[in-house]
N, C-alpha and C. Protein backbone atom coordinates (compact mmCIF):
# COMPACT_ATOMS: atom_id res chain seq x y z
N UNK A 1 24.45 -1.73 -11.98
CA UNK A 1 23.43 -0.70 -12.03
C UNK A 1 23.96 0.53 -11.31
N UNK A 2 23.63 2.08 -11.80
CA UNK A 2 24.38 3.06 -11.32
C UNK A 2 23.32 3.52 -10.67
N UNK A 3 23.93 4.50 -9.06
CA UNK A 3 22.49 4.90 -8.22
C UNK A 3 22.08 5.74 -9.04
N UNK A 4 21.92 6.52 -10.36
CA UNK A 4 21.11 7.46 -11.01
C UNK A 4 20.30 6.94 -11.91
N UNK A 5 20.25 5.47 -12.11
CA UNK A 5 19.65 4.51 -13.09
C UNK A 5 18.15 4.80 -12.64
N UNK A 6 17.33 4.76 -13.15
CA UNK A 6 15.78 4.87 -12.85
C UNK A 6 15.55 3.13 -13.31
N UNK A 7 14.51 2.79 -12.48
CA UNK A 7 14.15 1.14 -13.14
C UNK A 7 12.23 1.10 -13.45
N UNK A 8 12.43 0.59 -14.00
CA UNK A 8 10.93 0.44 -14.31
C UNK A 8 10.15 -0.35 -13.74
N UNK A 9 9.12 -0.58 -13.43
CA UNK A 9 8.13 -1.36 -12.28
C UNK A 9 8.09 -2.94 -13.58
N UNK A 10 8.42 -3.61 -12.43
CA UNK A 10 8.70 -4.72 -12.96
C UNK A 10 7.64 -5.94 -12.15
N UNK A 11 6.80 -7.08 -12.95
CA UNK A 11 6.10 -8.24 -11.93
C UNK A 11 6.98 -9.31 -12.09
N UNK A 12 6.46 -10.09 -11.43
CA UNK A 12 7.97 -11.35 -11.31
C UNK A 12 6.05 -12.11 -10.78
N UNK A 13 5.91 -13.34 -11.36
CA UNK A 13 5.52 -14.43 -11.52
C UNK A 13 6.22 -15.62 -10.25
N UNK A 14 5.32 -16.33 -9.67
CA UNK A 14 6.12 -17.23 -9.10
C UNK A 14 6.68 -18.62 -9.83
N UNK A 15 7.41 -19.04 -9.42
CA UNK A 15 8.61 -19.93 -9.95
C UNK A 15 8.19 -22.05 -9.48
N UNK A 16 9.71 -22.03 -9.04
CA UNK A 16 9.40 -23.66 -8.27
C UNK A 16 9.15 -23.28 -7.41
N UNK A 17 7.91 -23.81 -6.97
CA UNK A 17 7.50 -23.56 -5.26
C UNK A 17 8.30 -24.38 -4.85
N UNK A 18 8.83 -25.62 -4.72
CA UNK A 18 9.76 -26.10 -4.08
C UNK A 18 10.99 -25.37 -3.39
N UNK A 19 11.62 -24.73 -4.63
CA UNK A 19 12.72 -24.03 -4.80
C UNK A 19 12.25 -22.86 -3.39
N UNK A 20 11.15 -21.96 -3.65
CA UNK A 20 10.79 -21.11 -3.25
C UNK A 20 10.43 -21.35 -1.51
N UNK A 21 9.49 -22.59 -1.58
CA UNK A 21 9.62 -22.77 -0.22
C UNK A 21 10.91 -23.44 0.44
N UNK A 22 12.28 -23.49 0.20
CA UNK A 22 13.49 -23.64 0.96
C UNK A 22 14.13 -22.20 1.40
N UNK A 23 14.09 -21.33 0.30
CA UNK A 23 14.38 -20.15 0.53
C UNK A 23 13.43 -19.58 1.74
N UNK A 24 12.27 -19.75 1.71
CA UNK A 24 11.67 -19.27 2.59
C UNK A 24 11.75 -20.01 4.10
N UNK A 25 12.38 -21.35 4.00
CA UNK A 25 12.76 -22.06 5.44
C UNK A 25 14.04 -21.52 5.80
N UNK A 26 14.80 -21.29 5.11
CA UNK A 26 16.10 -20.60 5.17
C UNK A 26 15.96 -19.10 5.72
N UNK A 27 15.20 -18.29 5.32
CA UNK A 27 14.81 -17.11 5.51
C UNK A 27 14.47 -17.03 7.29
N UNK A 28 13.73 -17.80 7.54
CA UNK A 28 13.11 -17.92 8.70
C UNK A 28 13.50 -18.69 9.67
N UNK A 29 14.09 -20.08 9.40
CA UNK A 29 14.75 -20.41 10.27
C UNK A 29 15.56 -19.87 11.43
N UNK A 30 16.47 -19.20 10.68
CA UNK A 30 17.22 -18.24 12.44
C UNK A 30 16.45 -17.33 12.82
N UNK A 31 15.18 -16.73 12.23
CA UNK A 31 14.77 -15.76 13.48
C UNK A 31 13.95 -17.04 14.50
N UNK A 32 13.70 -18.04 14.06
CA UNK A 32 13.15 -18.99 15.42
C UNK A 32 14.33 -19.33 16.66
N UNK A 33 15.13 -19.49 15.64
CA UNK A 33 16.14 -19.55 16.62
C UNK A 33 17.07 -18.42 17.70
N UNK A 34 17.23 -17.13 16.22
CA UNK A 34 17.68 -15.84 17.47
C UNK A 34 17.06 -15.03 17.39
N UNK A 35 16.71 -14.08 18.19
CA UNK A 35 15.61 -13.15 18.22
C UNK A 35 16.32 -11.99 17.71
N UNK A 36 17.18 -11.63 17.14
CA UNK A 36 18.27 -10.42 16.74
C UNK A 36 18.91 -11.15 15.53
N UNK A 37 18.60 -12.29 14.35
CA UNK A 37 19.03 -13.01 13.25
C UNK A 37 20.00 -11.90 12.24
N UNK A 38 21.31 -12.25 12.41
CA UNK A 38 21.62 -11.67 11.16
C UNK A 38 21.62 -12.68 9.78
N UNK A 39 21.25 -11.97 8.77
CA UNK A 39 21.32 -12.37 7.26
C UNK A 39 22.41 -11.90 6.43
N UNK A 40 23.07 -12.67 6.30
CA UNK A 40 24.07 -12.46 5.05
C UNK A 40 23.98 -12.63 3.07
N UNK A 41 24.21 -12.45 2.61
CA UNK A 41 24.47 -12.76 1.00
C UNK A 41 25.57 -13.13 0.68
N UNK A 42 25.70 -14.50 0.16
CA UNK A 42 27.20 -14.92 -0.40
C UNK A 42 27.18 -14.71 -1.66
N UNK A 43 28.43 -14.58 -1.80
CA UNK A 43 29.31 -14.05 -3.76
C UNK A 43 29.71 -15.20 -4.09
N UNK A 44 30.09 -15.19 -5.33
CA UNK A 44 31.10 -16.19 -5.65
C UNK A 44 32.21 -16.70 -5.07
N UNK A 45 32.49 -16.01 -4.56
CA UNK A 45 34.00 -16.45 -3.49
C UNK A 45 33.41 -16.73 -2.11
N UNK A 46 34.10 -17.64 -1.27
CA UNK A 46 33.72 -18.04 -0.15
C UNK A 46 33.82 -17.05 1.09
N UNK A 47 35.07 -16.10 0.68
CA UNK A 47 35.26 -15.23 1.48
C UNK A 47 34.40 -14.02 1.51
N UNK A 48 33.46 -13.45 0.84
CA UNK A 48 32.63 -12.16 0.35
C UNK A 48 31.31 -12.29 0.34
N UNK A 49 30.96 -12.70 1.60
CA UNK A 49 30.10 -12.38 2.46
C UNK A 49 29.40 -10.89 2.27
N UNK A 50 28.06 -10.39 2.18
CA UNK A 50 27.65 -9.47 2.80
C UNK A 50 26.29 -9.11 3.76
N UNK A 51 26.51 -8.52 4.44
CA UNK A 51 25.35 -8.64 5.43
C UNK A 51 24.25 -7.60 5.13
N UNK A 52 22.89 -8.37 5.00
CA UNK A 52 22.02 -7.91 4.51
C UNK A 52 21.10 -6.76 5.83
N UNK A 53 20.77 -5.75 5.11
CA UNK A 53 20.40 -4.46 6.21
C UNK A 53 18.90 -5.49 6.49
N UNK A 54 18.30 -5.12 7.63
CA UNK A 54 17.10 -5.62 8.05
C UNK A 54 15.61 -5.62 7.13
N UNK A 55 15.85 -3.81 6.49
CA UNK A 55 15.20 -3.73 5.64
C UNK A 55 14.74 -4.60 4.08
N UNK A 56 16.37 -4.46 3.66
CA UNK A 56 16.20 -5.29 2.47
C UNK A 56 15.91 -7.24 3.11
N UNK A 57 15.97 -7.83 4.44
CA UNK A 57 15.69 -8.75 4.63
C UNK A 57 13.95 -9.09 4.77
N UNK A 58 13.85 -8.01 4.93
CA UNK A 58 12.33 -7.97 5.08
C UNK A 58 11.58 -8.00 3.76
N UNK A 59 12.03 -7.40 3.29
CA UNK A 59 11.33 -6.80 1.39
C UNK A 59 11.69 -8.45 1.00
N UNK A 60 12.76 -8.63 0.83
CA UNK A 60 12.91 -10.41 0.25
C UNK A 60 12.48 -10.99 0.86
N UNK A 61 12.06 -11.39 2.57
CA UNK A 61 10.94 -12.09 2.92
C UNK A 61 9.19 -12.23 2.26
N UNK A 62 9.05 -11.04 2.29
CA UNK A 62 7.90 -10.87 1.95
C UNK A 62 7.35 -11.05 0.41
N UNK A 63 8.85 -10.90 -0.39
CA UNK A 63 8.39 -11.73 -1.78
C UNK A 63 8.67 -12.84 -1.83
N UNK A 64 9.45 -13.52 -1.24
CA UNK A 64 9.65 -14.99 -1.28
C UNK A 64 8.12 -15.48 -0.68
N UNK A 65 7.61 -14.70 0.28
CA UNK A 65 6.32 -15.70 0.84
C UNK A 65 5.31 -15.28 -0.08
N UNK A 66 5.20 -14.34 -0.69
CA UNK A 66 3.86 -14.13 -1.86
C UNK A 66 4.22 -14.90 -2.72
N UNK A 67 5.43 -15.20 -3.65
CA UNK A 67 5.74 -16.14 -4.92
C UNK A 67 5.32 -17.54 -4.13
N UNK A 68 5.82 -17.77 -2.53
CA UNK A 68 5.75 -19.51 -2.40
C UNK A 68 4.16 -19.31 -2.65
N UNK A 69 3.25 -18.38 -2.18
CA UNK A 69 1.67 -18.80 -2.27
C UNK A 69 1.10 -18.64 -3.69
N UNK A 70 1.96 -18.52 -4.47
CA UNK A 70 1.31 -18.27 -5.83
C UNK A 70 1.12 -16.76 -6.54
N UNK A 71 1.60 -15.81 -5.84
CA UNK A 71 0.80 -14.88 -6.09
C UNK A 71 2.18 -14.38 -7.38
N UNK A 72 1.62 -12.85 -7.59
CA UNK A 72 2.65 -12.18 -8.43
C UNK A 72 3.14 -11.18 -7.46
N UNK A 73 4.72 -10.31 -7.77
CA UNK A 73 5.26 -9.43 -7.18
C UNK A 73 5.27 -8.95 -8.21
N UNK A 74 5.11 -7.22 -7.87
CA UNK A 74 5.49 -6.41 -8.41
C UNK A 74 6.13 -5.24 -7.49
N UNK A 75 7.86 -5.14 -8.02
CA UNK A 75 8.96 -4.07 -7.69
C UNK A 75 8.53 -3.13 -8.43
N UNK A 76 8.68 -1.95 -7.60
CA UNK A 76 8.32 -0.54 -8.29
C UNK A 76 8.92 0.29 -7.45
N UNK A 77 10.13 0.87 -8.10
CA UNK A 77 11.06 1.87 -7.33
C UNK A 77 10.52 3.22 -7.17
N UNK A 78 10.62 3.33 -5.84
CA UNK A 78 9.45 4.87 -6.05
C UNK A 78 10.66 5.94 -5.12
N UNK A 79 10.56 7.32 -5.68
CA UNK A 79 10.87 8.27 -4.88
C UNK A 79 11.06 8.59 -3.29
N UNK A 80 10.81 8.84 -2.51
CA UNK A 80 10.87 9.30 -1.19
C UNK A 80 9.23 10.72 -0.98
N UNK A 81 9.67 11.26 -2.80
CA UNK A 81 8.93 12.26 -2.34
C UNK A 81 8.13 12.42 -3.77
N UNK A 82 6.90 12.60 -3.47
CA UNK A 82 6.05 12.24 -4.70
C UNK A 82 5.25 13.48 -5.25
N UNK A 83 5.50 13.54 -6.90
CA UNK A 83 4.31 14.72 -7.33
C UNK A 83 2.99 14.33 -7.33
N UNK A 84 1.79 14.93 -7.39
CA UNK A 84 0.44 14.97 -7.19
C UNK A 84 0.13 13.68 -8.06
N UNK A 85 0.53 13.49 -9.31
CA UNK A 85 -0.05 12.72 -9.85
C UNK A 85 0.42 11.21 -9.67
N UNK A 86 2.02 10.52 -9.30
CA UNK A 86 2.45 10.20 -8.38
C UNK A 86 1.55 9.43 -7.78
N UNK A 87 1.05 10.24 -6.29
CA UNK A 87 0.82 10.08 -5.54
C UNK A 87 -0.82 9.51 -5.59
N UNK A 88 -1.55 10.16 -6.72
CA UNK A 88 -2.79 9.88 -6.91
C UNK A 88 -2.84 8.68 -7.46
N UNK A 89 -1.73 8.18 -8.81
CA UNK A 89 -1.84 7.14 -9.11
C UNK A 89 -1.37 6.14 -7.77
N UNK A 90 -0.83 6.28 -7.01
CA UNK A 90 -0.61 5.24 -5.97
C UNK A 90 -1.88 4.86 -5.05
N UNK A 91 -2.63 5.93 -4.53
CA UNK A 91 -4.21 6.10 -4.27
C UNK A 91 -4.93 5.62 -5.23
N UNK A 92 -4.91 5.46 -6.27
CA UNK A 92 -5.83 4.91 -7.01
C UNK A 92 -6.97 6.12 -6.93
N UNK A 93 -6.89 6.93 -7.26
CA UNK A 93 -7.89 8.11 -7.50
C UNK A 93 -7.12 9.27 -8.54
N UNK A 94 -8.02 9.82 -8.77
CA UNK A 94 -7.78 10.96 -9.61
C UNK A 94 -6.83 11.89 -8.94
N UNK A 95 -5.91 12.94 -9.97
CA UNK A 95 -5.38 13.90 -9.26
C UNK A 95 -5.81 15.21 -8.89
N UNK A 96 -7.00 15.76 -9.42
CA UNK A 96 -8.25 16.84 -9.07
C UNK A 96 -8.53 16.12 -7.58
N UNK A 97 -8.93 14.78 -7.06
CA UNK A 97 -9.05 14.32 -6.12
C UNK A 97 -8.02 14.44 -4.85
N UNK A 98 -6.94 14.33 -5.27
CA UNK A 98 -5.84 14.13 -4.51
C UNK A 98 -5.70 16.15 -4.15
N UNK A 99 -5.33 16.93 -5.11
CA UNK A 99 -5.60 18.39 -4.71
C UNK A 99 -6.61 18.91 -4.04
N UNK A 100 -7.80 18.09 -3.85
CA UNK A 100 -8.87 18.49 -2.77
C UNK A 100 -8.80 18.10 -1.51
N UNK A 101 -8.03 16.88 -1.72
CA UNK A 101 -7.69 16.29 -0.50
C UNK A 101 -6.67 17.07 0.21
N UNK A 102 -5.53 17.57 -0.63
CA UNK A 102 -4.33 18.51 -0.01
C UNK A 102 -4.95 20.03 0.17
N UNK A 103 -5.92 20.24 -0.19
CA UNK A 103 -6.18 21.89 -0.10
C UNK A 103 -7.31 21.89 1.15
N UNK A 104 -7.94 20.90 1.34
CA UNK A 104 -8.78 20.03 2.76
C UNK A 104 -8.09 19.95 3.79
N UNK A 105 -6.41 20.00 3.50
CA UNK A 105 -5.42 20.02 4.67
C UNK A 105 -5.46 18.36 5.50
N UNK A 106 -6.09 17.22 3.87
CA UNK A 106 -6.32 16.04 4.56
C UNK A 106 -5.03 15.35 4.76
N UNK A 107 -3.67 15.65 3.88
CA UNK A 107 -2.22 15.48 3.35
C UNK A 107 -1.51 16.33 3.40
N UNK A 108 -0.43 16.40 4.13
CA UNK A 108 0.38 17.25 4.39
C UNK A 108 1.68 17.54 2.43
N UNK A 109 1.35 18.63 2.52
CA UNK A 109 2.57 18.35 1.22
C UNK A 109 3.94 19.82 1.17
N UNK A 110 4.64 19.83 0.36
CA UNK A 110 5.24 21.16 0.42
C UNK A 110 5.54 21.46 -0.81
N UNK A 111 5.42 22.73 -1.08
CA UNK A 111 5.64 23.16 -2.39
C UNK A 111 6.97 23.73 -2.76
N UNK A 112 7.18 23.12 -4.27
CA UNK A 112 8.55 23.21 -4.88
C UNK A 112 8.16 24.51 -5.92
N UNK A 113 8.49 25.58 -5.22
CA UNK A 113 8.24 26.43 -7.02
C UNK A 113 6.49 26.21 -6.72
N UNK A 114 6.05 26.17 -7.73
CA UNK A 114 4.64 26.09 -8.05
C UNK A 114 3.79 24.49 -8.31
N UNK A 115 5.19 23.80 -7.94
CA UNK A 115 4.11 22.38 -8.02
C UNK A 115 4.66 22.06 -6.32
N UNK A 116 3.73 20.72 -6.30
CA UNK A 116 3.32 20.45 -4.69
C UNK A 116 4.50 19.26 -4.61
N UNK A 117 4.90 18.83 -3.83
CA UNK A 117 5.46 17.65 -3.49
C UNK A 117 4.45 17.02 -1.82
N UNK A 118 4.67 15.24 -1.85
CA UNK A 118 3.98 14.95 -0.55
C UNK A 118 5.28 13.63 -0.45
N UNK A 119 5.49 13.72 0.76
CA UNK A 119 6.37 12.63 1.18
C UNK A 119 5.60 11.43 1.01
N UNK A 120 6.17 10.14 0.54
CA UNK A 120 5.83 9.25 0.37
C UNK A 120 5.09 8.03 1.78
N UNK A 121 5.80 8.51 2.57
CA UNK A 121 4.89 8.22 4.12
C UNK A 121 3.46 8.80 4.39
N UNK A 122 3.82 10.22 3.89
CA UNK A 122 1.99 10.54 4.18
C UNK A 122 0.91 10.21 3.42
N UNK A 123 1.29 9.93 1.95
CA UNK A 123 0.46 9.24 1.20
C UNK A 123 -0.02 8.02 1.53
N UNK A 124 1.19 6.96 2.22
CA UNK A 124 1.16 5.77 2.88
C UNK A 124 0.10 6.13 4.04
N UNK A 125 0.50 6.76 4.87
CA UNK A 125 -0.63 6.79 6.12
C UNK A 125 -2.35 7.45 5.51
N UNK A 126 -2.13 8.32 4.68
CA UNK A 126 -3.17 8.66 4.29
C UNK A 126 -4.34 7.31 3.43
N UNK A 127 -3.32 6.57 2.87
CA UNK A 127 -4.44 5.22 2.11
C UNK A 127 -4.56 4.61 3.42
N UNK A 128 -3.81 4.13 4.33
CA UNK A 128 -4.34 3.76 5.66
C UNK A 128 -5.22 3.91 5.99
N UNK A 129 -5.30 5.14 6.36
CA UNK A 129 -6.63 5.92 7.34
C UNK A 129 -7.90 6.23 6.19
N UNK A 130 -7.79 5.99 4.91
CA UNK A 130 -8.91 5.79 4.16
C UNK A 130 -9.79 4.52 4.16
N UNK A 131 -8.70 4.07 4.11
CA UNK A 131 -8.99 2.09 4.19
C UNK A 131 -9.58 1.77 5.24
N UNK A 132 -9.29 1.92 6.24
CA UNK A 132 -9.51 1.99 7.47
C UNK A 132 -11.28 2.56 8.14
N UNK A 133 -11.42 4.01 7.69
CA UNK A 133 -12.42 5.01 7.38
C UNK A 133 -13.90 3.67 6.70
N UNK A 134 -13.24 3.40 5.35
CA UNK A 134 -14.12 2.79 4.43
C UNK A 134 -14.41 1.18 5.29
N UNK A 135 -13.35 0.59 5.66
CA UNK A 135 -13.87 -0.78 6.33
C UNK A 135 -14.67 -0.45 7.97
N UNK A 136 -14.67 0.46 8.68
CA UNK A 136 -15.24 1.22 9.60
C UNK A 136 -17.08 1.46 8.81
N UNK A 137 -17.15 2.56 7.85
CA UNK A 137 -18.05 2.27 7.31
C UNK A 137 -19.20 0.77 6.81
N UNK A 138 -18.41 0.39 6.18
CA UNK A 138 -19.02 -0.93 5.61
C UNK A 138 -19.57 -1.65 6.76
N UNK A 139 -18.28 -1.66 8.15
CA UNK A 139 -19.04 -2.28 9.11
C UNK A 139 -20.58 -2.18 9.43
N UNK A 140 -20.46 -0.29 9.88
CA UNK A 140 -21.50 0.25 10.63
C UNK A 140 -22.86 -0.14 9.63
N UNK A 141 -22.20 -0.26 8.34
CA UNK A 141 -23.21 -0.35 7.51
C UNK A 141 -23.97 -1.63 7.64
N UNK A 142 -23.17 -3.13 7.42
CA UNK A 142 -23.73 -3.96 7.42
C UNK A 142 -24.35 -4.77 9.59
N UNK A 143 -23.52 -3.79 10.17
CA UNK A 143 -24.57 -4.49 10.98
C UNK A 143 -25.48 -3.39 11.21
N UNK A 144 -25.82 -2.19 10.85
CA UNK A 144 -27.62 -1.79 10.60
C UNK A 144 -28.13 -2.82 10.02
N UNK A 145 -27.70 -3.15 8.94
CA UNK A 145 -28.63 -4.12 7.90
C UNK A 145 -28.90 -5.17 8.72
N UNK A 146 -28.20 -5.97 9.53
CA UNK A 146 -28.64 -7.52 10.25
C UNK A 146 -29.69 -7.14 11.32
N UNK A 147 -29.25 -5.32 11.79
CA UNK A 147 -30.35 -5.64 12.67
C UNK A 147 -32.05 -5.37 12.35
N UNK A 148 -32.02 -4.69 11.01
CA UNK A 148 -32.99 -4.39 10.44
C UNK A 148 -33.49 -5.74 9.99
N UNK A 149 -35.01 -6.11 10.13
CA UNK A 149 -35.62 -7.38 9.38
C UNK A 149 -36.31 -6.85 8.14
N UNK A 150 -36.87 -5.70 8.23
CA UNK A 150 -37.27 -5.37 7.16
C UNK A 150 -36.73 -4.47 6.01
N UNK A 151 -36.54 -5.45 4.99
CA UNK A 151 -35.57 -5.32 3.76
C UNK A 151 -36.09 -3.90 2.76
N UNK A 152 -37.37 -3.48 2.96
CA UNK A 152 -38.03 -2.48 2.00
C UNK A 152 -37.66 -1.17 2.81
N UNK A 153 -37.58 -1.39 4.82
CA UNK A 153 -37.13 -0.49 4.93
C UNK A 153 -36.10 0.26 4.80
N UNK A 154 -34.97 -0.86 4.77
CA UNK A 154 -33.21 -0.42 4.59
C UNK A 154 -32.89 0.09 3.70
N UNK A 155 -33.76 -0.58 1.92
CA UNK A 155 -33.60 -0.23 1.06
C UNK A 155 -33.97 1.44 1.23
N UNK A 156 -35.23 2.04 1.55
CA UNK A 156 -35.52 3.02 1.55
C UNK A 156 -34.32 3.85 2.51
N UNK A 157 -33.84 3.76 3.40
CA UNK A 157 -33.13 4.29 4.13
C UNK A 157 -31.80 4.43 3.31
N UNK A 158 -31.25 3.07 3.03
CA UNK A 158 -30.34 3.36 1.66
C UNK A 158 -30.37 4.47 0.78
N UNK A 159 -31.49 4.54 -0.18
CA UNK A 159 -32.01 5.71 -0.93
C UNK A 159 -31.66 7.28 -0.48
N UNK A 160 -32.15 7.30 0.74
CA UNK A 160 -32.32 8.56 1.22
C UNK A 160 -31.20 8.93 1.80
N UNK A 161 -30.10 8.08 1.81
CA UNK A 161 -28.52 8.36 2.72
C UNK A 161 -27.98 8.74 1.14
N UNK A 162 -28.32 8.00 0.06
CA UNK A 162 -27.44 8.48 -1.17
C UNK A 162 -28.36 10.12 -1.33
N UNK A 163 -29.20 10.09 -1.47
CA UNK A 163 -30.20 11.24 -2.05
C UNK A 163 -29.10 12.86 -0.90
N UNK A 164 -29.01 12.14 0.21
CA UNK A 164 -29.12 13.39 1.02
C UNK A 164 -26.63 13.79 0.74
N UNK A 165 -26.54 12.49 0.72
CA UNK A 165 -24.87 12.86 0.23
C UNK A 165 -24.87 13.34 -0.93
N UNK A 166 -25.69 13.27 -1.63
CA UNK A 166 -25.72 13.94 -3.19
C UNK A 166 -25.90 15.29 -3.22
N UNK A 167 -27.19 15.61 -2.12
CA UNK A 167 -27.28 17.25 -2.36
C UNK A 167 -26.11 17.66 -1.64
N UNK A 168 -25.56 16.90 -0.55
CA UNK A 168 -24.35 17.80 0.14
C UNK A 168 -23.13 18.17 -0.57
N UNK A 169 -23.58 17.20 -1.80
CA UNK A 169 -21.73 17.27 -2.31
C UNK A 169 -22.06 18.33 -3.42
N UNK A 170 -23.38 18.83 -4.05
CA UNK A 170 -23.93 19.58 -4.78
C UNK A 170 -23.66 20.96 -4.27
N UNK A 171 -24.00 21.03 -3.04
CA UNK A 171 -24.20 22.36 -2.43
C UNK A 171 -22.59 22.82 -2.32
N UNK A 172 -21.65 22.00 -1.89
CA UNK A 172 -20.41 22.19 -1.71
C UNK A 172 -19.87 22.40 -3.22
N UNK A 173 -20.36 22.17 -4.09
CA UNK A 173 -19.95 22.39 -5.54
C UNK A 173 -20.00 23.49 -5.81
N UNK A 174 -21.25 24.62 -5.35
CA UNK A 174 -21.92 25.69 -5.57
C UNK A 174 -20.69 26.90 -4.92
């Protein structure tokens, strides 16, 4: 494969869990044992050894332990530095969304010419601190609800928290 090759996002299915969970005892074994584990890759020849960077030991950890539990991987070679839409499809939101968010000054980005670029870290920290934001919410949300007994009132209170974000996001439309 040449470094200018582009690859396409690929899922990989898990396999023999057997198979899968040795690799993964193998994987792990020496960090129980050294706290600084190096990992190697052998070739065909006995002599051609190569030693695997920490990073790429980590990325193959972490799919070897999703395939041993069943799950699917999906590799998807991504840029360093991402266009709007990019970046929105990685957010899982729209890209009108993602430009409100950058013109909100919620994402840092820099502009190439007339289109935007955003480093692929701030997008990363930015779904963070959304995720984060939204499970923060849900909390505050559901323990009002436990401490409330009465269910007609919450509902109503419910109502009137959507009613009153609706005109705000109206007025901000205007």
């Amino acid at each position: 494969m040449s470094a200018n090759e582009t690859l396409a996002p690929s899922t990989h299915s898990a396999g023999d869990e057997q198979q899968l969970g040795r690799v993964y005892d193998m994987l792990t074994a020496e960090e129980a044992l050294n706290p600084r584990p190096r990992h190697y890759l052998v070739g065909g020849a006995e002599d051609d050894p190569v030693e695997l960077p920490q990073e790429v030991y980590e990325v193959l950890l972490h799919v070897v332990d999703a395939m041993r539990k069943g799950l699917s991987v999906t590799v998807s070679p991504t840029s360093q530095v991402l266009t709007t839409q990019q970046a929105a499809d990685l957010l899982g939101i729209s890209r009108p969304t993602l430009i409100k968010a950058l013109d909100d000054g919620q994402l840092p980005y820099t502009r190439s010419g007339t289109h935007r670029r955003i480093a692929l870290a701030d997008v990363l920290d930015y779904r963070e601190r959304r995720r984060r934001a939204q499970y923060a919410a849900i909390d505050a949300l559901s323990a009002d609800i436990d401490e409330i007994s009465d269910i007609e009132q919450t509902l109503a209170d419910l109502r009137h928290a959507r009613k009153t974000v609706a005109e705000r996001r109206a007025s901000k439309a205007r």
